[in-house]
N, C-alpha and C. Protein backbone atom coordinates (compact mmCIF):
# COMPACT_ATOMS: atom_id res chain seq x y z
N UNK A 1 45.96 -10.75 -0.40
CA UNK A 1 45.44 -12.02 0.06
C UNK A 1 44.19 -12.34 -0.75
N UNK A 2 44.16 -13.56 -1.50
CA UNK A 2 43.09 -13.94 -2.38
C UNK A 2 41.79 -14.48 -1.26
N UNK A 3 40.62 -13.88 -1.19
CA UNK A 3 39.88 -14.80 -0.88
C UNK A 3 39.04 -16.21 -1.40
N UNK A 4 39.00 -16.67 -0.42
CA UNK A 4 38.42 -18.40 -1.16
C UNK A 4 36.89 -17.94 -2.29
N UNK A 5 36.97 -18.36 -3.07
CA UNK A 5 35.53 -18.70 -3.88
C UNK A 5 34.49 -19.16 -3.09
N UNK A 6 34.31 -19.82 -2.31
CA UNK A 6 32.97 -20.13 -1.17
C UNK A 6 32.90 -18.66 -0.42
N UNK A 7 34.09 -17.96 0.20
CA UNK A 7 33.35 -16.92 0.71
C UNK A 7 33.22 -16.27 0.03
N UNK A 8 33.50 -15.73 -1.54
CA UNK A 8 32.98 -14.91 -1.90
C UNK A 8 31.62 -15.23 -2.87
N UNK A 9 30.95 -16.34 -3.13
CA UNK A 9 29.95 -16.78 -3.23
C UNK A 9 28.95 -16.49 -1.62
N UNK A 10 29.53 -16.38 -0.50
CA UNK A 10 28.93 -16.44 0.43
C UNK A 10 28.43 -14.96 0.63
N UNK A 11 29.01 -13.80 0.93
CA UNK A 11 29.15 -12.93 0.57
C UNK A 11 28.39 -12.25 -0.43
N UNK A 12 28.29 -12.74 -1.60
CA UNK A 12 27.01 -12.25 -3.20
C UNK A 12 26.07 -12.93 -2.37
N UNK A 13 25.72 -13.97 -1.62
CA UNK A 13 24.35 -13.84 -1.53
C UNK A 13 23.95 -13.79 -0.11
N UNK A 14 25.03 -13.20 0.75
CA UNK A 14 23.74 -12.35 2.12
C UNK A 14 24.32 -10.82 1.27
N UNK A 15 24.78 -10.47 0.44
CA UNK A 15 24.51 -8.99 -0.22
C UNK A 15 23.00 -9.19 -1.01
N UNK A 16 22.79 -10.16 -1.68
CA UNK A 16 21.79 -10.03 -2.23
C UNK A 16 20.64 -10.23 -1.42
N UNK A 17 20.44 -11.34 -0.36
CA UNK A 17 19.69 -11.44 0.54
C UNK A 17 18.92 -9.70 1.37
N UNK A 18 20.64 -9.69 1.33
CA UNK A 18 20.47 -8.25 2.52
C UNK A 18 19.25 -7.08 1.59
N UNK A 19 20.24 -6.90 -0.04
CA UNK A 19 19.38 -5.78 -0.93
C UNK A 19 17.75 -6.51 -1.22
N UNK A 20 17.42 -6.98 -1.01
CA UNK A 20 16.14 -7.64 -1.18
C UNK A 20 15.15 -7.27 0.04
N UNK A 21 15.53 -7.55 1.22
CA UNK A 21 15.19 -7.30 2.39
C UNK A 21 14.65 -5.78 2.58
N UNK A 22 15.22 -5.18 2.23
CA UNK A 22 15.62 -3.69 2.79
C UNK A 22 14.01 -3.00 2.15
N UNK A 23 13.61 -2.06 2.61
CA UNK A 23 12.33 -1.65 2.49
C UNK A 23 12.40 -0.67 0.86
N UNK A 24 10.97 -1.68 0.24
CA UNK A 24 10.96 -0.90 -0.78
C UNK A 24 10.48 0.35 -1.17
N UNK A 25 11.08 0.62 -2.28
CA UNK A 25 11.12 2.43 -2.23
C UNK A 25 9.40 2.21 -3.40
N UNK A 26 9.00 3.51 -3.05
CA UNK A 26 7.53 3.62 -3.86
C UNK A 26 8.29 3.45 -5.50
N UNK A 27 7.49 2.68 -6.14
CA UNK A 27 7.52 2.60 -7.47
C UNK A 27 6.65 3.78 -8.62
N UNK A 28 7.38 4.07 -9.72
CA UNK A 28 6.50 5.12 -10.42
C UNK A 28 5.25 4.73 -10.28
N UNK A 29 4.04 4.49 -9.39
CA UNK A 29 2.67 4.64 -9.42
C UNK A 29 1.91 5.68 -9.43
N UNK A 30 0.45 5.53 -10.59
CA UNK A 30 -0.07 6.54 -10.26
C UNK A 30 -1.42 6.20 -10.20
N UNK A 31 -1.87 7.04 -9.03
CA UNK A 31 -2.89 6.48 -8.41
C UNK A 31 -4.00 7.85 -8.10
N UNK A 32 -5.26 7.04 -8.76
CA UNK A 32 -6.20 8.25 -9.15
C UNK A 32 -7.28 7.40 -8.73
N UNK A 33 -8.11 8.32 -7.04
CA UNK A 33 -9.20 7.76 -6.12
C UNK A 33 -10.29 8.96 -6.08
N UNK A 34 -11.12 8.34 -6.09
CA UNK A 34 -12.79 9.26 -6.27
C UNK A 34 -13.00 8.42 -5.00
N UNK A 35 -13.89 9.13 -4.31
CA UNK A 35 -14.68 8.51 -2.85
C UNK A 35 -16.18 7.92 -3.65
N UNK A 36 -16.15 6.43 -3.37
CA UNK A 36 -17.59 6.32 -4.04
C UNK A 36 -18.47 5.36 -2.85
N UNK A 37 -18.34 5.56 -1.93
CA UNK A 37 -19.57 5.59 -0.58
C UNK A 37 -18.77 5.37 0.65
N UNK A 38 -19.93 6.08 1.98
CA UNK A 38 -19.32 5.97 3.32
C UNK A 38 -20.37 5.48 3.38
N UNK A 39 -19.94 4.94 5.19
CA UNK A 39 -21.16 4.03 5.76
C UNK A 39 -20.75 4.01 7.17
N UNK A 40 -21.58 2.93 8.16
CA UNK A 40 -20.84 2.51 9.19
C UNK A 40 -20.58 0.95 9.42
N UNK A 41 -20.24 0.48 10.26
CA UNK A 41 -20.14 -0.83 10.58
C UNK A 41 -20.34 -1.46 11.70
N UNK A 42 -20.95 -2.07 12.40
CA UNK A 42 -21.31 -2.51 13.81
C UNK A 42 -20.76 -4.05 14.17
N UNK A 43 -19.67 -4.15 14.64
CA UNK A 43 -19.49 -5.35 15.24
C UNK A 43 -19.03 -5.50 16.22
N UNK A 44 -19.54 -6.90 17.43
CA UNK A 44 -19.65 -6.51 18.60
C UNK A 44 -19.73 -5.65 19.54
N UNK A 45 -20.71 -5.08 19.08
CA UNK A 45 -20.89 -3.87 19.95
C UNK A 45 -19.82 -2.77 20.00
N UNK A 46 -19.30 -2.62 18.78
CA UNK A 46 -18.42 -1.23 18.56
C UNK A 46 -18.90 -0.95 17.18
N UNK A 47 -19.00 0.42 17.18
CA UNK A 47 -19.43 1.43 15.41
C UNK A 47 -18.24 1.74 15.49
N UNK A 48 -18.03 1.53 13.59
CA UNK A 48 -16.68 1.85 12.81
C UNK A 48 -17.45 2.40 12.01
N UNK A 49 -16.43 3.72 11.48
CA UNK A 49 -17.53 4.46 10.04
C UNK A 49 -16.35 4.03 9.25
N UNK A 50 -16.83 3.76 7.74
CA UNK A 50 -16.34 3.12 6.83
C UNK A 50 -16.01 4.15 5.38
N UNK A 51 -15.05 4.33 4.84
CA UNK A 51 -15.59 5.06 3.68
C UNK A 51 -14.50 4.19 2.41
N UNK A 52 -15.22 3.93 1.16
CA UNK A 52 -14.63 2.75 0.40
C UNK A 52 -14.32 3.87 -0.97
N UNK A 53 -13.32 3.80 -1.42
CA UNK A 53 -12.76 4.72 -2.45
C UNK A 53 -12.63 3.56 -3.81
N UNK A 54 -13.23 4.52 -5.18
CA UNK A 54 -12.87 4.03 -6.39
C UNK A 54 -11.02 4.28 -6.86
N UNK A 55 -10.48 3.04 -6.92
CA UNK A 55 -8.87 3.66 -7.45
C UNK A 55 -8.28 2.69 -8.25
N UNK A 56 -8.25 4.05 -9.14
CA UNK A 56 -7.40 2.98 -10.64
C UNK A 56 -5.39 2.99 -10.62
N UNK A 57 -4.85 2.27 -10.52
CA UNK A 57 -3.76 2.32 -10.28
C UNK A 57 -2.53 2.18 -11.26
N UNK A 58 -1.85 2.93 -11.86
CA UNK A 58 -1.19 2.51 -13.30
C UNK A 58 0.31 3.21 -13.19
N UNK A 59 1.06 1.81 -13.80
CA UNK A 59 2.16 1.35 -13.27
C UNK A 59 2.73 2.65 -14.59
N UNK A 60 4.04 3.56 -14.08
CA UNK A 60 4.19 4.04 -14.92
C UNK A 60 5.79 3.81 -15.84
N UNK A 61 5.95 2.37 -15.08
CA UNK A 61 7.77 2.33 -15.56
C UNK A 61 7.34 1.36 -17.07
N UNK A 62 8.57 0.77 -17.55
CA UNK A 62 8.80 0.62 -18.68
C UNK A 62 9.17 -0.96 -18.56
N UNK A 63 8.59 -1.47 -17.87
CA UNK A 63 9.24 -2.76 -17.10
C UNK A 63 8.11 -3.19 -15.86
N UNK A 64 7.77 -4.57 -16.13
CA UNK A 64 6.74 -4.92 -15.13
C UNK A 64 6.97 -4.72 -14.10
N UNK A 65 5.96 -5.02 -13.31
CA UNK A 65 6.00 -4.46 -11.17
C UNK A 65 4.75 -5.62 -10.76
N UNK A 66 5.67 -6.09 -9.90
CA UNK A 66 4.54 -6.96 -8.98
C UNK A 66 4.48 -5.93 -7.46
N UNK A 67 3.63 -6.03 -7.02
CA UNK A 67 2.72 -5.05 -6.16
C UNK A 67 3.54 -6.05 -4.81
N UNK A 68 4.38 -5.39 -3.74
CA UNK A 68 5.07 -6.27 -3.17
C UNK A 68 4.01 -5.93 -1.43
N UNK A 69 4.37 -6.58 -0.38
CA UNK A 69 3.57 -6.62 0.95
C UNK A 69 3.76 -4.81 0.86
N UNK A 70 1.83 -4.31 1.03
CA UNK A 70 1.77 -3.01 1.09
C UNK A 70 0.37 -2.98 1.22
N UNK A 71 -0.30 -1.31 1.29
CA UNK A 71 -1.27 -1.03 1.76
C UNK A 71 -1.53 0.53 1.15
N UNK A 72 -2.60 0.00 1.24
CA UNK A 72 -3.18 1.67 0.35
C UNK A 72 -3.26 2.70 1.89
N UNK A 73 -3.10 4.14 2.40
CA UNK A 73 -2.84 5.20 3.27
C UNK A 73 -4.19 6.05 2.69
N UNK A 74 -4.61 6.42 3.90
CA UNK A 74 -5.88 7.42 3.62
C UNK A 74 -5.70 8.04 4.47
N UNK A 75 -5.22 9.94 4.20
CA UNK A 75 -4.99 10.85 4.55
C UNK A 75 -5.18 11.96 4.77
N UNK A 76 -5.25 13.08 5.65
CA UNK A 76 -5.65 14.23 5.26
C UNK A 76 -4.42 15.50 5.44
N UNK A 77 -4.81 16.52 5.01
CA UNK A 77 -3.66 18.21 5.35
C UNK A 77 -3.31 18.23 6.61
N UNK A 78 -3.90 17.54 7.59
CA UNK A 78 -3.34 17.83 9.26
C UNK A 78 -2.59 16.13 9.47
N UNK A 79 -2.33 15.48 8.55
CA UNK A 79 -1.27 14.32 8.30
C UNK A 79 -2.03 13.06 9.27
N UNK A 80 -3.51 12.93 9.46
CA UNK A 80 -4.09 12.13 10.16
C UNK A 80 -4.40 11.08 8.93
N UNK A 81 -4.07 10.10 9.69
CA UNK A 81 -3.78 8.47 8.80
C UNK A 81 -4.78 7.35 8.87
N UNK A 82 -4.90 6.93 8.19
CA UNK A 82 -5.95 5.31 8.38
C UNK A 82 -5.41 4.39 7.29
N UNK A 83 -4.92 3.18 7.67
CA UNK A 83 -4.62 2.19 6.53
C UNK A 83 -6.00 1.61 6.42
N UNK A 84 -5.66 1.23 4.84
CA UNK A 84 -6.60 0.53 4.49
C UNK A 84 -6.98 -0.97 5.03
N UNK A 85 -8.25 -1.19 4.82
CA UNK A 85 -8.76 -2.55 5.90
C UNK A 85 -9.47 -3.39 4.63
N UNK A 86 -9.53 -3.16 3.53
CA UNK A 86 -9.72 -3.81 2.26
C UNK A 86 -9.38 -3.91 1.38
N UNK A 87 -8.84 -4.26 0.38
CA UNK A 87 -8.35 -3.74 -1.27
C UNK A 87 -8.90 -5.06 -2.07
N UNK A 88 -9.40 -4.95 -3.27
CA UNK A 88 -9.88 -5.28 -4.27
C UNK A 88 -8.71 -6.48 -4.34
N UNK A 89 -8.66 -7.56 -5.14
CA UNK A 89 -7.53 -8.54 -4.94
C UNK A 89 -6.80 -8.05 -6.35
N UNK A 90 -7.45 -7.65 -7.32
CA UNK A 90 -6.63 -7.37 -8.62
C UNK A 90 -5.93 -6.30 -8.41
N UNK A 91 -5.54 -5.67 -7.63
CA UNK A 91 -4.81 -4.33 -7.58
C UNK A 91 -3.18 -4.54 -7.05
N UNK A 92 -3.82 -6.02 -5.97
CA UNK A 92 -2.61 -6.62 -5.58
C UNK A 92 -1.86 -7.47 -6.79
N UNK A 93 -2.47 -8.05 -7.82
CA UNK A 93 -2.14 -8.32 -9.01
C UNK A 93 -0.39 -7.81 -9.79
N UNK A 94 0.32 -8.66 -10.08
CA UNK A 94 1.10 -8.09 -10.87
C UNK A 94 0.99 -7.16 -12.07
N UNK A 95 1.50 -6.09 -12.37
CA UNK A 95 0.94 -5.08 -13.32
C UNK A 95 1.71 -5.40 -15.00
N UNK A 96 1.44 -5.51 -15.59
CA UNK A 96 2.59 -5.09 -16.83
C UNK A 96 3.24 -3.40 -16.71
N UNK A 97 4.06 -3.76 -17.66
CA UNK A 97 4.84 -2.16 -17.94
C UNK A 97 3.31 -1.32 -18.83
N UNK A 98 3.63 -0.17 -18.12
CA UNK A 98 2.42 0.74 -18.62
C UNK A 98 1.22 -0.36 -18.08
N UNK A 99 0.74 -1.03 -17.34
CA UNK A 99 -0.55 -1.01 -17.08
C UNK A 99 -0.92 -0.85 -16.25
N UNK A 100 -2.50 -0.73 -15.85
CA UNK A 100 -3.36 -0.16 -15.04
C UNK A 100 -4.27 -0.86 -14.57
N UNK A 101 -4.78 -1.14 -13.31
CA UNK A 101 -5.87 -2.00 -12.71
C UNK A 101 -6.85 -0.81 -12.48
N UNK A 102 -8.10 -1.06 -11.87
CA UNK A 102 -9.00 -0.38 -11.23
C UNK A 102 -9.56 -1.56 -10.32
N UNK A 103 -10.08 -0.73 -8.78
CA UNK A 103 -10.58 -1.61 -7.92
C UNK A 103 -11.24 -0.76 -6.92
N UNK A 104 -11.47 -1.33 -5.73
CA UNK A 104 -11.81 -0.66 -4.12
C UNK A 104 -10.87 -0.95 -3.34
N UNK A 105 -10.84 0.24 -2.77
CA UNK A 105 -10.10 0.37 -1.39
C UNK A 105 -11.20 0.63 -0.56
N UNK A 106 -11.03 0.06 0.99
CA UNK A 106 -11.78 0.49 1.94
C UNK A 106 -11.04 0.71 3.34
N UNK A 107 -11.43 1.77 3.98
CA UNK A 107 -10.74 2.51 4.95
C UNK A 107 -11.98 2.38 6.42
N UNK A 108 -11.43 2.34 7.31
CA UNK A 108 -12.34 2.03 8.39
C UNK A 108 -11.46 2.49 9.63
N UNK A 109 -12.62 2.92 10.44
CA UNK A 109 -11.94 4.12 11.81
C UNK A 109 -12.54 4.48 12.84
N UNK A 110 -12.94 4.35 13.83
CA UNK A 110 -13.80 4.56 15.14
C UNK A 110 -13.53 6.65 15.38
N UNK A 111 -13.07 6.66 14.47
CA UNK A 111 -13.27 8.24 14.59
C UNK A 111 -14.14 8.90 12.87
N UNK A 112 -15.10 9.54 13.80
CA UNK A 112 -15.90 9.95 12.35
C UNK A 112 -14.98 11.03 11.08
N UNK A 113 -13.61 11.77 11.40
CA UNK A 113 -13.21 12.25 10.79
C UNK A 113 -12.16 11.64 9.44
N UNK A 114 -12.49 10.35 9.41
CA UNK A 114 -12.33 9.85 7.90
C UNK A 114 -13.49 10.08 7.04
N UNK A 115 -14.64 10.89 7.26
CA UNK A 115 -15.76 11.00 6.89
C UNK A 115 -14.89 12.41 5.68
N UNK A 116 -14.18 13.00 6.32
CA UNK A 116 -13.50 14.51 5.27
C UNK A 116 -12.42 13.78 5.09
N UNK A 117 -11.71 12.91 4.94
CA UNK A 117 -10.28 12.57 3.85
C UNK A 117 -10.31 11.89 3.25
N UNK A 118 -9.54 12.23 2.16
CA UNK A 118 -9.81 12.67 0.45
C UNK A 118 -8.20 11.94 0.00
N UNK A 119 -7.32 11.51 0.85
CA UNK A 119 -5.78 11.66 -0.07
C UNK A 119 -5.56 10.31 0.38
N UNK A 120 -5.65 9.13 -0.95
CA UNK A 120 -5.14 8.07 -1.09
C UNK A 120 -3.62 8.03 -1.49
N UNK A 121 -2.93 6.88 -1.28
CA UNK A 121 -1.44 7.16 -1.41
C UNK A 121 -1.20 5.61 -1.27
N UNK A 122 0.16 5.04 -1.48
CA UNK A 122 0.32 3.40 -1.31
C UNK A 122 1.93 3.66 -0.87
N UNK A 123 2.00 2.90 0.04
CA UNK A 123 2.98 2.95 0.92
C UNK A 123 3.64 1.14 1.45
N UNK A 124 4.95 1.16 1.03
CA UNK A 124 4.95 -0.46 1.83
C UNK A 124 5.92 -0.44 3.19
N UNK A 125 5.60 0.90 3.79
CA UNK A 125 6.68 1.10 5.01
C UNK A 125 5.89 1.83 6.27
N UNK A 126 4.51 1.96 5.79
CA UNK A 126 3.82 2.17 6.75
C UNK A 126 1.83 1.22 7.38
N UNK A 127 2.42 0.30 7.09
CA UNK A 127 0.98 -0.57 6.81
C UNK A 127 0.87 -1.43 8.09
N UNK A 128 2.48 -0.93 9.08
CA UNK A 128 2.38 -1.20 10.36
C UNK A 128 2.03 -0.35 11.39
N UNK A 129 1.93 1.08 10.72
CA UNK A 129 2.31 1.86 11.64
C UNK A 129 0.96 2.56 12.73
N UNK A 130 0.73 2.79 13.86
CA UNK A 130 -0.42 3.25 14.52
C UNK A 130 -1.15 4.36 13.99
N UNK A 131 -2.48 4.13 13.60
CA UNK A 131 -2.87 5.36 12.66
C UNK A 131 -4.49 5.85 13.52
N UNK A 132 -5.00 6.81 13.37
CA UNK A 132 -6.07 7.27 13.45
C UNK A 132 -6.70 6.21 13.62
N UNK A 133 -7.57 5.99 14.92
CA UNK A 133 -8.68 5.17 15.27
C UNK A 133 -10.04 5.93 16.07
């Protein structure tokens, strides 16, 4: 049985719709963060301690990458999480093949133990998820 040409035009594009949708997988990034100041923050009458990381980010495929809805992860060895609450706007920037941005990330947390984590990471499947407060 031949199918009609409209459904199979219909068909290529909720397949393509659908593969588009679907959560993207981490891209060759590599991502190299130095901690370059903590602090706190006071608004309305709640303290947040703050700590803002230097991170240069460089695309390592062979073929451009635009930086799609995502968030830089600040982590430690006992897997306690904080998304980031700032990023530099050029990082969100489309990259060329082989290139590299540098910017700030900033991480913020009503618990002082983002004061010891050290492990930046970029993630676009967890920038919803409930993290360390």
């Amino acid at each position: 049985m031949k199918m009609p040409h409209f459904m199979c035009s219909a068909l290529l594009i909720l397949f393509t719709f659908t593969a588009h949708a679907s959560p993207i997988s981490t891209p060759d990034l590599r991502i190299d963060s130095f901690k370059e100041k903590q602090g706190s923050l006071a608004q309305n009458g709640e303290i947040f301690y703050e700590v803002v990381f230097d991170v240069n980010v460089a695309n390592l495929l062979n073929e451009d990458f635009k930086m799609p809805k995502s968030c830089f992860i600040l982590s430690d060895e006992q897997q306690n999480k904080v998304v980031s609450s700032g990023i530099s706007a050029n990082l969100l920037m489309p990259y060329g093949k082989r290139g590299s941005k540098e910017g700030e990330v900033m991480f913020t947390s009503k618990d002082k133990k983002i004061y010891n984590m050290s492990l930046v990471s970029w993630s676009s499947t967890e920038c919803h998820q409930e993290t360390m407060r």
